[in-house]
PDB file of N, CA and C in Angstrom:
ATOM      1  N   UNK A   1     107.320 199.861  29.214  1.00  0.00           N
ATOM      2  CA  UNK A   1     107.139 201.302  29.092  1.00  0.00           C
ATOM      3  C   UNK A   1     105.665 201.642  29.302  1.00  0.00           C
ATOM      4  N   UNK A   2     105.515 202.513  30.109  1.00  0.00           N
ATOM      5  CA  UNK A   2     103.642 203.258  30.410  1.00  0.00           C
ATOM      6  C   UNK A   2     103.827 204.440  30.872  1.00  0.00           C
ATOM      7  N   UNK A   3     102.547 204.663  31.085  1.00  0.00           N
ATOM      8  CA  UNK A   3     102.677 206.731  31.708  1.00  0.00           C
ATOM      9  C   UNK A   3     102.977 206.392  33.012  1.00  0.00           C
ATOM     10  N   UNK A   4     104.122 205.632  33.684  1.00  0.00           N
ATOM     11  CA  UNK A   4     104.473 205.776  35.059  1.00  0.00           C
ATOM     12  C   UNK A   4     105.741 205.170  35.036  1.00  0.00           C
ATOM     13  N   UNK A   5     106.352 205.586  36.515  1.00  0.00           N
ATOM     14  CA  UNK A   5     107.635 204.827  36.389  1.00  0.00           C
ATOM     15  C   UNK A   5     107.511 204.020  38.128  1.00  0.00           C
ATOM     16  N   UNK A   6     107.691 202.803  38.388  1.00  0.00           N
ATOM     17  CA  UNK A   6     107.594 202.055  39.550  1.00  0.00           C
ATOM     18  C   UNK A   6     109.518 201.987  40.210  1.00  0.00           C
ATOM     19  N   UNK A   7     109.539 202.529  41.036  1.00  0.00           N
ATOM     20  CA  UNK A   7     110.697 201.873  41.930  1.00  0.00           C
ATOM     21  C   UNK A   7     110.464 200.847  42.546  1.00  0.00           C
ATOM     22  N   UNK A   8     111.937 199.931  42.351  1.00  0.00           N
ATOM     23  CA  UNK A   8     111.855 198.713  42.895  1.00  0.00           C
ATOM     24  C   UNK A   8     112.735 198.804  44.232  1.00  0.00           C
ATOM     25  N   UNK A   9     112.243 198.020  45.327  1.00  0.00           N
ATOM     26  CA  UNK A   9     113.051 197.540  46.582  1.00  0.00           C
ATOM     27  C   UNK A   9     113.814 196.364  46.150  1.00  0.00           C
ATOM     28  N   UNK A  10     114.764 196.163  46.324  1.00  0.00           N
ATOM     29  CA  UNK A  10     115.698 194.787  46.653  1.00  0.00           C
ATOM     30  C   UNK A  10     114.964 194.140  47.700  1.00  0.00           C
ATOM     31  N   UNK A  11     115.333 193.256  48.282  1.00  0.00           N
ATOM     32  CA  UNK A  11     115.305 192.359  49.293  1.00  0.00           C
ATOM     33  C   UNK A  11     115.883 190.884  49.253  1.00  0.00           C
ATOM     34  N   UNK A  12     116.209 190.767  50.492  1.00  0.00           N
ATOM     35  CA  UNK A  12     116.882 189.125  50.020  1.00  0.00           C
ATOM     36  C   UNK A  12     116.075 188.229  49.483  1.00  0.00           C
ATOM     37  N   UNK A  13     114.691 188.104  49.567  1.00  0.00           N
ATOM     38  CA  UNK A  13     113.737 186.951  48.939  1.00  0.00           C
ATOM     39  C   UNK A  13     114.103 187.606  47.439  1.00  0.00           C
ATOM     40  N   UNK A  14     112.889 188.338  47.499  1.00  0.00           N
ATOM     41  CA  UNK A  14     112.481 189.132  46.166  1.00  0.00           C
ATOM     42  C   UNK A  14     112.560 190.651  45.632  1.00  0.00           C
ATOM     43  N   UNK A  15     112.013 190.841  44.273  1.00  0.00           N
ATOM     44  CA  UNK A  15     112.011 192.396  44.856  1.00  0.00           C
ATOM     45  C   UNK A  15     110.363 193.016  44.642  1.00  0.00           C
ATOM     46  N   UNK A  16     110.039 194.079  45.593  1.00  0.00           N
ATOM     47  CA  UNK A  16     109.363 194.944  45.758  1.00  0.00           C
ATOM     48  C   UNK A  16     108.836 196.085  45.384  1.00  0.00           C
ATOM     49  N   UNK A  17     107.469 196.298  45.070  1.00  0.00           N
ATOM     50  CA  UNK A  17     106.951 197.542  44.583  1.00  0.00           C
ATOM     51  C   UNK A  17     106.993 198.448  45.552  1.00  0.00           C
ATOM     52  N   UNK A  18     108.351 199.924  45.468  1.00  0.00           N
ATOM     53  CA  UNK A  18     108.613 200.991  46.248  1.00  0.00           C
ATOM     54  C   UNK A  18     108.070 201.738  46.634  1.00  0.00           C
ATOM     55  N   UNK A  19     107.583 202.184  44.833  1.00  0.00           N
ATOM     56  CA  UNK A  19     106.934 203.355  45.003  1.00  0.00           C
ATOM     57  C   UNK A  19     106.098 203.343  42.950  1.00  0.00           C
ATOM     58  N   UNK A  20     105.031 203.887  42.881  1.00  0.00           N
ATOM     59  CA  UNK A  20     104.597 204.137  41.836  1.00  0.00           C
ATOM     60  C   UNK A  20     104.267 205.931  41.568  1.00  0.00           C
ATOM     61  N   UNK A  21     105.083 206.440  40.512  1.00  0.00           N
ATOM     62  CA  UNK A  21     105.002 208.305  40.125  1.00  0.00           C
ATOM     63  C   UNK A  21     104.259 207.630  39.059  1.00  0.00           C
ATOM     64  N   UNK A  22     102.929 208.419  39.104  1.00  0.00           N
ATOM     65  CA  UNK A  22     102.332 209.032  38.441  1.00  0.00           C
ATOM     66  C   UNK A  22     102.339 210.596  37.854  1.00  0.00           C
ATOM     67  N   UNK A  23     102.242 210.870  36.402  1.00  0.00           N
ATOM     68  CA  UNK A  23     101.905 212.150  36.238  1.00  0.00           C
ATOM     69  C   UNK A  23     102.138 212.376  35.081  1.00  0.00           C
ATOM     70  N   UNK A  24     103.090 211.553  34.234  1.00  0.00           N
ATOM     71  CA  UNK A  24     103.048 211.425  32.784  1.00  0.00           C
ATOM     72  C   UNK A  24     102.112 211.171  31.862  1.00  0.00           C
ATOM     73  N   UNK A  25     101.713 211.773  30.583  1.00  0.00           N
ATOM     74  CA  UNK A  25     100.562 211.805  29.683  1.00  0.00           C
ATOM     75  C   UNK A  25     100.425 210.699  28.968  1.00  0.00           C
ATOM     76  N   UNK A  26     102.098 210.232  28.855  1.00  0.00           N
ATOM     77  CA  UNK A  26     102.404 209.168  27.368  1.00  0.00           C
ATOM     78  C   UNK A  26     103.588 208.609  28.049  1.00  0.00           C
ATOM     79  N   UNK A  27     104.111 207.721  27.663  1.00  0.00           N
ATOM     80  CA  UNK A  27     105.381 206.743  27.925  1.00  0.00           C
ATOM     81  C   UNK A  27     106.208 207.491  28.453  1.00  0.00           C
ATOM     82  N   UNK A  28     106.979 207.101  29.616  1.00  0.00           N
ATOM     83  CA  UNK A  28     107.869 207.214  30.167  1.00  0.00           C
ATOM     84  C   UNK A  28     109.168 207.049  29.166  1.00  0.00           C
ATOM     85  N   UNK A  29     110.211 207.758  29.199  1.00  0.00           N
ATOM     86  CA  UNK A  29     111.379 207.513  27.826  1.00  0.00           C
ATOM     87  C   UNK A  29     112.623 207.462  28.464  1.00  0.00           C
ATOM     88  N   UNK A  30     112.579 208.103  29.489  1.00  0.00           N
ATOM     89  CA  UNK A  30     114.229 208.664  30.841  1.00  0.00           C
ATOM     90  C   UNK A  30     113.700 208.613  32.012  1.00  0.00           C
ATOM     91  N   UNK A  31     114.754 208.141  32.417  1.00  0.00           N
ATOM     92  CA  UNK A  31     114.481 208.201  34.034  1.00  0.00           C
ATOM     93  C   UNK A  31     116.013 208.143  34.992  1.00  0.00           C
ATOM     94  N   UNK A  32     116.363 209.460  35.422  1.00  0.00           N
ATOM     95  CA  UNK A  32     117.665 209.445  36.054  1.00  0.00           C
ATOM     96  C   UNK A  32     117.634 209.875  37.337  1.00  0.00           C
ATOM     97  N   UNK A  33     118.645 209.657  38.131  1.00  0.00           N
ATOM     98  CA  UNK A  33     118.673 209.919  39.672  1.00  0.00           C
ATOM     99  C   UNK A  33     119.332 211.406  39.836  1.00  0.00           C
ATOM    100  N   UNK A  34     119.436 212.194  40.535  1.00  0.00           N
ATOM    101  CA  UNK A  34     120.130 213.628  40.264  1.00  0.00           C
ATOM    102  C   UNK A  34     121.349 213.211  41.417  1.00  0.00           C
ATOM    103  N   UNK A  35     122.785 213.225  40.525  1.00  0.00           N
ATOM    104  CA  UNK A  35     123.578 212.597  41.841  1.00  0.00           C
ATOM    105  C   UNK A  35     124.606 213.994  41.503  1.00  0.00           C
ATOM    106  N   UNK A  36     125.129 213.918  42.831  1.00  0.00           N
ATOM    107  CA  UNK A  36     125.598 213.183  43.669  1.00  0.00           C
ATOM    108  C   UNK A  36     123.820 213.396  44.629  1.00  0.00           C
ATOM    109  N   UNK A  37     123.713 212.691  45.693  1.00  0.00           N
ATOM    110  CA  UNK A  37     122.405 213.057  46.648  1.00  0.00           C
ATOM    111  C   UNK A  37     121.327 211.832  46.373  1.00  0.00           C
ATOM    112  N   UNK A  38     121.067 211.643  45.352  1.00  0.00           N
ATOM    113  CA  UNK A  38     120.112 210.926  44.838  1.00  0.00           C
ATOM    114  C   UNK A  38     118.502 210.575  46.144  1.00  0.00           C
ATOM    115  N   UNK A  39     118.081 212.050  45.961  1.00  0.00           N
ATOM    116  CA  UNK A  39     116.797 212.038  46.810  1.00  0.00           C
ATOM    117  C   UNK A  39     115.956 213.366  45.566  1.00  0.00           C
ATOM    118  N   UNK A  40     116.200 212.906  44.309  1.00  0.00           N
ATOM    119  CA  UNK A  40     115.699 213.687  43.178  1.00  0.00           C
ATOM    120  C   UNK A  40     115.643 212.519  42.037  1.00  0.00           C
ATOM    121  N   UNK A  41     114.673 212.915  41.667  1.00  0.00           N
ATOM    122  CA  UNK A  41     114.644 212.017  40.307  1.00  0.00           C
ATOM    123  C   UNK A  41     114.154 212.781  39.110  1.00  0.00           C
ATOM    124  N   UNK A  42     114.750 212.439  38.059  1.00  0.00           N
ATOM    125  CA  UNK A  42     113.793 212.908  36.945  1.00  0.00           C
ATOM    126  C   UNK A  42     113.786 212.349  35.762  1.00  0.00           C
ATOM    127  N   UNK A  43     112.122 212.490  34.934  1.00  0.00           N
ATOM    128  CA  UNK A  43     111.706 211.390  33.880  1.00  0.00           C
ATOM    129  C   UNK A  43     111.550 212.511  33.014  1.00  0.00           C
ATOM    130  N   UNK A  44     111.313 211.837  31.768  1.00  0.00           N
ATOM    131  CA  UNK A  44     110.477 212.703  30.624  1.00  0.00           C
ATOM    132  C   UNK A  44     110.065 211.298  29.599  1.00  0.00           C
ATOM    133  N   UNK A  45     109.031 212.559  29.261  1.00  0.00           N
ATOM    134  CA  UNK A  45     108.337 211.375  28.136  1.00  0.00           C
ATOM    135  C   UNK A  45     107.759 211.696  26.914  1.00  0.00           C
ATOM    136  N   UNK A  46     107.036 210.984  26.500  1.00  0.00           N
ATOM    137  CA  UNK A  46     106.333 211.174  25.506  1.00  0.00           C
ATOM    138  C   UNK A  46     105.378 212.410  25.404  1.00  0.00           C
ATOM    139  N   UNK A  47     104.712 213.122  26.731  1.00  0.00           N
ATOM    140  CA  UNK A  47     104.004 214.140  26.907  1.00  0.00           C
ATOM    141  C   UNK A  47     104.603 215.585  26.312  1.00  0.00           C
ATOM    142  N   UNK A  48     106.274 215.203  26.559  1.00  0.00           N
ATOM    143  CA  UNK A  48     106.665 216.638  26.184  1.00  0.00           C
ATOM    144  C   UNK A  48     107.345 217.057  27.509  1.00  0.00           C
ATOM    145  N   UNK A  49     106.899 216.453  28.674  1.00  0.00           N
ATOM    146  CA  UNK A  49     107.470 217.010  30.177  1.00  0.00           C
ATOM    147  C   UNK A  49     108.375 216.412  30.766  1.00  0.00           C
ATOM    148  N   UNK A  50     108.762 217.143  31.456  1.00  0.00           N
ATOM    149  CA  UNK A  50     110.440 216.605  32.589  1.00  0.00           C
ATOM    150  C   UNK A  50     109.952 216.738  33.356  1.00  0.00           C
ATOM    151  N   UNK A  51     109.532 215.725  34.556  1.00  0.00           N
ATOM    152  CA  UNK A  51     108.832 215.574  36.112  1.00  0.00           C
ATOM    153  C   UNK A  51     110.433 215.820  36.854  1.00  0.00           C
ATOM    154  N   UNK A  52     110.494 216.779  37.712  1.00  0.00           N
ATOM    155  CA  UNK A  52     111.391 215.734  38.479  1.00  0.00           C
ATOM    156  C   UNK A  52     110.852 215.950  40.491  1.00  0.00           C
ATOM    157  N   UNK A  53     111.342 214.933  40.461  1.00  0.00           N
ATOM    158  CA  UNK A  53     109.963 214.242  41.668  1.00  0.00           C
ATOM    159  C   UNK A  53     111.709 214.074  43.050  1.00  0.00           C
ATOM    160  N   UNK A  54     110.834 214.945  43.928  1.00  0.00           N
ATOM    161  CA  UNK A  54     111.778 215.390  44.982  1.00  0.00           C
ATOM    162  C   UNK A  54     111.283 214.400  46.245  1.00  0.00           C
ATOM    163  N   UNK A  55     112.018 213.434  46.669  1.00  0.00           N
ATOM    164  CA  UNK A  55     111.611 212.155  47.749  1.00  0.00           C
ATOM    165  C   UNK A  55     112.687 213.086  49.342  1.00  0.00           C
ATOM    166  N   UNK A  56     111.945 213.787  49.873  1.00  0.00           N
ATOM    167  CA  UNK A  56     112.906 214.284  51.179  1.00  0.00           C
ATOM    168  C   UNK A  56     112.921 213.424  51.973  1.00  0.00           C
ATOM    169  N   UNK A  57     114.257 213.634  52.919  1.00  0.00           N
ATOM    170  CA  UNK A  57     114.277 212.266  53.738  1.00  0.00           C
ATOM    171  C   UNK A  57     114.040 210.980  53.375  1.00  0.00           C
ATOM    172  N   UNK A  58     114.277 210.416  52.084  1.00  0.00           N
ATOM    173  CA  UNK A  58     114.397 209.617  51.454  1.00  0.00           C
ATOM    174  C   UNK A  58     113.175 208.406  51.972  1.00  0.00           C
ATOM    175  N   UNK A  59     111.764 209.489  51.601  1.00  0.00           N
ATOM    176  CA  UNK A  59     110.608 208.843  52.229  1.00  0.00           C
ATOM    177  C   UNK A  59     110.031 208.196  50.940  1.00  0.00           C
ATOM    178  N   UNK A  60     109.376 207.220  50.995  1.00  0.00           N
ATOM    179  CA  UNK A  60     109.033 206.054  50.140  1.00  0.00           C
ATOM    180  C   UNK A  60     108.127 206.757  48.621  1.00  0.00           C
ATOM    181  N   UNK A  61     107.610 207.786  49.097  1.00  0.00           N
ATOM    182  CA  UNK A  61     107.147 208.319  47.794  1.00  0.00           C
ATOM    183  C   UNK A  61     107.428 209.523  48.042  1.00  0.00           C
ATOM    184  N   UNK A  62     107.209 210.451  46.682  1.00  0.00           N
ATOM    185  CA  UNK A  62     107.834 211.763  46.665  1.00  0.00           C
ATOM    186  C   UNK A  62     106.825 212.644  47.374  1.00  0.00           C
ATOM    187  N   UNK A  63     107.971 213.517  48.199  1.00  0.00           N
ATOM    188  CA  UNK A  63     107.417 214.833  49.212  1.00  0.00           C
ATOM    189  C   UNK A  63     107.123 215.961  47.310  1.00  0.00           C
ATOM    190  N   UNK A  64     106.762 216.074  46.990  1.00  0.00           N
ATOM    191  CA  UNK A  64     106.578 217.190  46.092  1.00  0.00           C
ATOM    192  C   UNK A  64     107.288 216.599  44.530  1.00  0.00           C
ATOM    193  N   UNK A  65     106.637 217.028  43.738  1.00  0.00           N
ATOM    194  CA  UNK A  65     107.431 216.764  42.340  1.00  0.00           C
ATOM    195  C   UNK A  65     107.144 218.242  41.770  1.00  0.00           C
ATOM    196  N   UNK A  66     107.628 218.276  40.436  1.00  0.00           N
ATOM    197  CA  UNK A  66     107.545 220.078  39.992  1.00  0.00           C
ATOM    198  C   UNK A  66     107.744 219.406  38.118  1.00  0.00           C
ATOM    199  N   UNK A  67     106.658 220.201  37.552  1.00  0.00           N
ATOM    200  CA  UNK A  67     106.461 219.756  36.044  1.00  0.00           C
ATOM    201  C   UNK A  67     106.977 221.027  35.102  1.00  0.00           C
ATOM    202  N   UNK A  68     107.891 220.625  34.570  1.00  0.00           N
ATOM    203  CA  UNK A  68     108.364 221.303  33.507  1.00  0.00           C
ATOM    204  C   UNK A  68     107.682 220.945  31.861  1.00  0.00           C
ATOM    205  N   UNK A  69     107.488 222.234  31.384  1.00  0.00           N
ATOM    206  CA  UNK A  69     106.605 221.812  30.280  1.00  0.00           C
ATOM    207  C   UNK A  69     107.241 222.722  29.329  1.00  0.00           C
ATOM    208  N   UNK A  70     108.136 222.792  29.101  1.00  0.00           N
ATOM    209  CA  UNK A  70     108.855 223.444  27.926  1.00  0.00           C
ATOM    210  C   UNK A  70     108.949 222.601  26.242  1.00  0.00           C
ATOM    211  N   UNK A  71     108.728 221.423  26.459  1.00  0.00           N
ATOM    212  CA  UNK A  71     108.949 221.049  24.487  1.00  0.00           C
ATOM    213  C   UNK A  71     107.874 220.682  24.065  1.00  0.00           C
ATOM    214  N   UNK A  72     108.172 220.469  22.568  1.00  0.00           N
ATOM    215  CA  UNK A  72     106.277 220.592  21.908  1.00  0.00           C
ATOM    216  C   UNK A  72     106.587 219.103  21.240  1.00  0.00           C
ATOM    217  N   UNK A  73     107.650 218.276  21.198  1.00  0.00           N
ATOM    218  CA  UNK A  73     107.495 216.963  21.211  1.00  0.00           C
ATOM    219  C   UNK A  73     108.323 216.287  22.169  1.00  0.00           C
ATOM    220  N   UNK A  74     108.634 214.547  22.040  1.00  0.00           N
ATOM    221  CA  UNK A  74     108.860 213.837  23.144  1.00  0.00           C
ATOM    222  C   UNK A  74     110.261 213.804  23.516  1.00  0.00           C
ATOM    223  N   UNK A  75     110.361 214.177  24.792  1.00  0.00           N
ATOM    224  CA  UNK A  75     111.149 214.353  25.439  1.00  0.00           C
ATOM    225  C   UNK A  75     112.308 212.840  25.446  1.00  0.00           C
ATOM    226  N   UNK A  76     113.042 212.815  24.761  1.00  0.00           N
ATOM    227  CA  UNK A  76     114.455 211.162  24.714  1.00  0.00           C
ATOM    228  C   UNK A  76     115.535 211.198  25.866  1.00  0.00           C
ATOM    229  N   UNK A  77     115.803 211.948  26.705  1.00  0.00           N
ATOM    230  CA  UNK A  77     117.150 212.475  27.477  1.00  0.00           C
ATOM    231  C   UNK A  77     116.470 213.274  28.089  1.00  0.00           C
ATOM    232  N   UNK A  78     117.292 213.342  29.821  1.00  0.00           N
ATOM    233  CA  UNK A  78     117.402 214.463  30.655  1.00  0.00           C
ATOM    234  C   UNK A  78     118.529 213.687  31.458  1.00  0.00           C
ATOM    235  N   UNK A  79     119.092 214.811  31.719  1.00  0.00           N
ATOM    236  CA  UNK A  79     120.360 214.555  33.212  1.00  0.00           C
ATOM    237  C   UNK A  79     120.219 215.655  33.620  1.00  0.00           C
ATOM    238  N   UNK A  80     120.825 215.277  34.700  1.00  0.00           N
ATOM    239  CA  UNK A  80     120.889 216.212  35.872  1.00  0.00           C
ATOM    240  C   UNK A  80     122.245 215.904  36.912  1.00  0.00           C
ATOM    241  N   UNK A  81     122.565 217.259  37.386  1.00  0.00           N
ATOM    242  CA  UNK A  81     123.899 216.689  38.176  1.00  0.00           C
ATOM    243  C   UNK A  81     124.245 218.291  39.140  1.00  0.00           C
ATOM    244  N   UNK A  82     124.823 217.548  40.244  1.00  0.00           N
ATOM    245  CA  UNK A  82     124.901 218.917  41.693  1.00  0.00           C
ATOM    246  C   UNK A  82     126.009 219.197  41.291  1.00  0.00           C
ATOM    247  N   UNK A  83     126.549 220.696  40.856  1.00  0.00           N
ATOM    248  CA  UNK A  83     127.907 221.250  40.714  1.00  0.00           C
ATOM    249  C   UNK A  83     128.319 221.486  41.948  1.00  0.00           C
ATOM    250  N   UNK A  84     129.716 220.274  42.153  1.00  0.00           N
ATOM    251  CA  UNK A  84     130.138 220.298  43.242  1.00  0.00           C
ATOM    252  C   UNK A  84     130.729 221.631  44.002  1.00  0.00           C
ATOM    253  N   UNK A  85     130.800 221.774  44.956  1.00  0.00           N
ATOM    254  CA  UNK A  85     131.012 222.884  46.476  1.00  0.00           C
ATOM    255  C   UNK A  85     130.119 224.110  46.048  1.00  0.00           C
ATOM    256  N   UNK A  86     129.033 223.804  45.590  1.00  0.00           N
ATOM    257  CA  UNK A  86     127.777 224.938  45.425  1.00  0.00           C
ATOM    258  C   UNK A  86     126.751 224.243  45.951  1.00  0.00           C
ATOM    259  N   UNK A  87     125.509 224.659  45.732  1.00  0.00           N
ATOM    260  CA  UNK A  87     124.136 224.374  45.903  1.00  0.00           C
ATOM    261  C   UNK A  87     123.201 224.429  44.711  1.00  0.00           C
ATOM    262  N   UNK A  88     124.079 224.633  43.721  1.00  0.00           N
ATOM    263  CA  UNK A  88     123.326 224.584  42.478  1.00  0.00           C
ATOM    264  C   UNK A  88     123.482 223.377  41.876  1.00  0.00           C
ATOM    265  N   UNK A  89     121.967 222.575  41.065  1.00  0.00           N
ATOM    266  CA  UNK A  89     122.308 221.452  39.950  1.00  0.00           C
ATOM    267  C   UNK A  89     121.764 222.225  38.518  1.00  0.00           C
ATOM    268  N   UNK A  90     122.654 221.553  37.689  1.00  0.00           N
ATOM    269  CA  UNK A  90     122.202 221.923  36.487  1.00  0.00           C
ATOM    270  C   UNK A  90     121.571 220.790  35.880  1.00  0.00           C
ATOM    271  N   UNK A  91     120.453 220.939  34.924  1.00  0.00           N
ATOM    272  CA  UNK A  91     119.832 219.535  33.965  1.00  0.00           C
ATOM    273  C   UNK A  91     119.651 220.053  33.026  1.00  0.00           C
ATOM    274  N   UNK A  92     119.607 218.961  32.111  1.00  0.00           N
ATOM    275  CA  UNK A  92     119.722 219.183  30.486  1.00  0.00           C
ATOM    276  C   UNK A  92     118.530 218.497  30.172  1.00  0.00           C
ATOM    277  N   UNK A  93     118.033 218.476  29.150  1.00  0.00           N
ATOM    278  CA  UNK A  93     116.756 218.092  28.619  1.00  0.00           C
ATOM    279  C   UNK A  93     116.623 217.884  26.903  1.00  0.00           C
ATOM    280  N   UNK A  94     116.401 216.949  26.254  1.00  0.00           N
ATOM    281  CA  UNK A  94     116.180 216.701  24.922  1.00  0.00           C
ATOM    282  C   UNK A  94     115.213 216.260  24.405  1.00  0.00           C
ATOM    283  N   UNK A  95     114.706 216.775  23.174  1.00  0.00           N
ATOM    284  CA  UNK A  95     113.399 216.634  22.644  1.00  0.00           C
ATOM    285  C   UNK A  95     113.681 215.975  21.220  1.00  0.00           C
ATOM    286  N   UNK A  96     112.947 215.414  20.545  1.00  0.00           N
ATOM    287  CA  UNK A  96     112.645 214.844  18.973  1.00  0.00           C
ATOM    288  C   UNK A  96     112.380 216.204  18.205  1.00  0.00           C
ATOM    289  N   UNK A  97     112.189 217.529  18.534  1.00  0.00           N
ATOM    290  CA  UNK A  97     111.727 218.392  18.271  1.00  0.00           C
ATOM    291  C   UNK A  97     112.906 219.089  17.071  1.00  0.00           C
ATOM    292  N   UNK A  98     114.148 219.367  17.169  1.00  0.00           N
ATOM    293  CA  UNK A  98     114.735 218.719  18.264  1.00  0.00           C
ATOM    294  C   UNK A  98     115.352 220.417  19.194  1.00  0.00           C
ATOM    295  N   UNK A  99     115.182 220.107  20.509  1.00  0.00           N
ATOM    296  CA  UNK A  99     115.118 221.309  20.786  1.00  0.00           C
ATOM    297  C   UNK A  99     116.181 220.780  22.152  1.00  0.00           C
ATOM    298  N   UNK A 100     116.942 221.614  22.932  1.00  0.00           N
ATOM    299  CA  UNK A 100     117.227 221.239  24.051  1.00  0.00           C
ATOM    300  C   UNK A 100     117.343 222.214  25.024  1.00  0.00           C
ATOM    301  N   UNK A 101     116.772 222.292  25.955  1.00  0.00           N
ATOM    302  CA  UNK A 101     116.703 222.924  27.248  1.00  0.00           C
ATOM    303  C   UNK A 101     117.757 222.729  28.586  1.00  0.00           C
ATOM    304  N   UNK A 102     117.849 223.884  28.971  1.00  0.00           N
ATOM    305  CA  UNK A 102     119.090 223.692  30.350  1.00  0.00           C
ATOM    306  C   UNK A 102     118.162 224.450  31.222  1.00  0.00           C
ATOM    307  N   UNK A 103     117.917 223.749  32.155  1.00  0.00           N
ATOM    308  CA  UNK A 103     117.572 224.236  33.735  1.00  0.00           C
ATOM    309  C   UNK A 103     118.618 224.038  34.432  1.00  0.00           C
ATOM    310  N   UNK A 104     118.360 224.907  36.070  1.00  0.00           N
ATOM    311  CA  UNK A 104     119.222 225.026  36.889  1.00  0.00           C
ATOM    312  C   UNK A 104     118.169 225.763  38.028  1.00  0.00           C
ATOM    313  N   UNK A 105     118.804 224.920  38.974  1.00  0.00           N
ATOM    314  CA  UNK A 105     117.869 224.830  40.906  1.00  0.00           C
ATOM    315  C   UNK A 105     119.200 225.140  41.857  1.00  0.00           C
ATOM    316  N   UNK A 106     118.555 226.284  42.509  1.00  0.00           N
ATOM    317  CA  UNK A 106     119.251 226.364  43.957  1.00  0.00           C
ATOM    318  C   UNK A 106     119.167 225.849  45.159  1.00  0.00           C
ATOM    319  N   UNK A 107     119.599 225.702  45.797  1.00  0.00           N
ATOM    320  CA  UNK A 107     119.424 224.982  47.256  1.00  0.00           C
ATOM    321  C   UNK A 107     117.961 223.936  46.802  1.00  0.00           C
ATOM    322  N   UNK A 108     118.217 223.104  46.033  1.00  0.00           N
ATOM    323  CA  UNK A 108     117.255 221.972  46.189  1.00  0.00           C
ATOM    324  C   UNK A 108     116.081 222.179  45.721  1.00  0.00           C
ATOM    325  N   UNK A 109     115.952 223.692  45.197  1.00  0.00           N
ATOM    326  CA  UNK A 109     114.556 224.203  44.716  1.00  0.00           C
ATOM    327  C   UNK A 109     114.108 224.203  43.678  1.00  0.00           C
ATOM    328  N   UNK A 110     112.906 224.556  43.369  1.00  0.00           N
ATOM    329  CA  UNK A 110     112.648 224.333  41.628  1.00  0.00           C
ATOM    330  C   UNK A 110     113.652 224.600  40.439  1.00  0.00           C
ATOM    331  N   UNK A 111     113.266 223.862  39.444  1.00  0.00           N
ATOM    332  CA  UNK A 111     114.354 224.192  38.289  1.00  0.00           C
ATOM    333  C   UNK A 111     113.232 225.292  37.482  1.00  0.00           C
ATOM    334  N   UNK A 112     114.350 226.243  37.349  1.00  0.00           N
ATOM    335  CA  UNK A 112     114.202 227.196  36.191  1.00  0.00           C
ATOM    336  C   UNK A 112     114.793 227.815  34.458  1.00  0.00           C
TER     337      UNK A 112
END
């Protein structure tokens, strides 16, 4: 656990450092893929924030990430998930606080 989260590559030898997100204050606590799609990710941590870090074209590090800063302690849980035959995902978010937050993004765009 640290203020980052590393993706790993497979490969037939070994495996590989992907990619390293930076942007967390304090420990990383969650870390989920936004499926169905999985070219979204999102962490939360100890800072209090939900990163979620947008990889387009499923390019090796993220085209843009977007910081949500809504709780006043550490963030334990987030999911996220595309409500199927729309363009909307909804994510959930949980704090020690204990507080919980629902965002929701259109066509791929920031959560609000």
């Amino acid at each position: 656990a640290g203020e980052f989260v590393r993706l790993w590559r497979p490969s037939e030898a070994c495996f590989s450092v992907h990619a390293t997100l930076k942007g967390h204050k304090g420990r990383v606590n969650t870390v989920r893929w936004i499926r169905p799609g999985g070219l979204r990710l999102v962490t939360g941590g100890t800072d209090g924030k939900v990163i979620v870090w947008d990889f387009a074209d499923g390019d090796a590090m993220p085209a843009s990430h977007q910081v949500l800063d809504a709780h006043q302690s550490t963030v334990v849980y987030a999911e996220a998930y595309v409500i199927p035959n729309t363009k909307s995902t909804l994510m959930v978010s949980l704090a020690a606080e204990p507080t919980v937050h629902l965002w929701r993004s259109e066509d791929a765009g920031p959560f609000t």
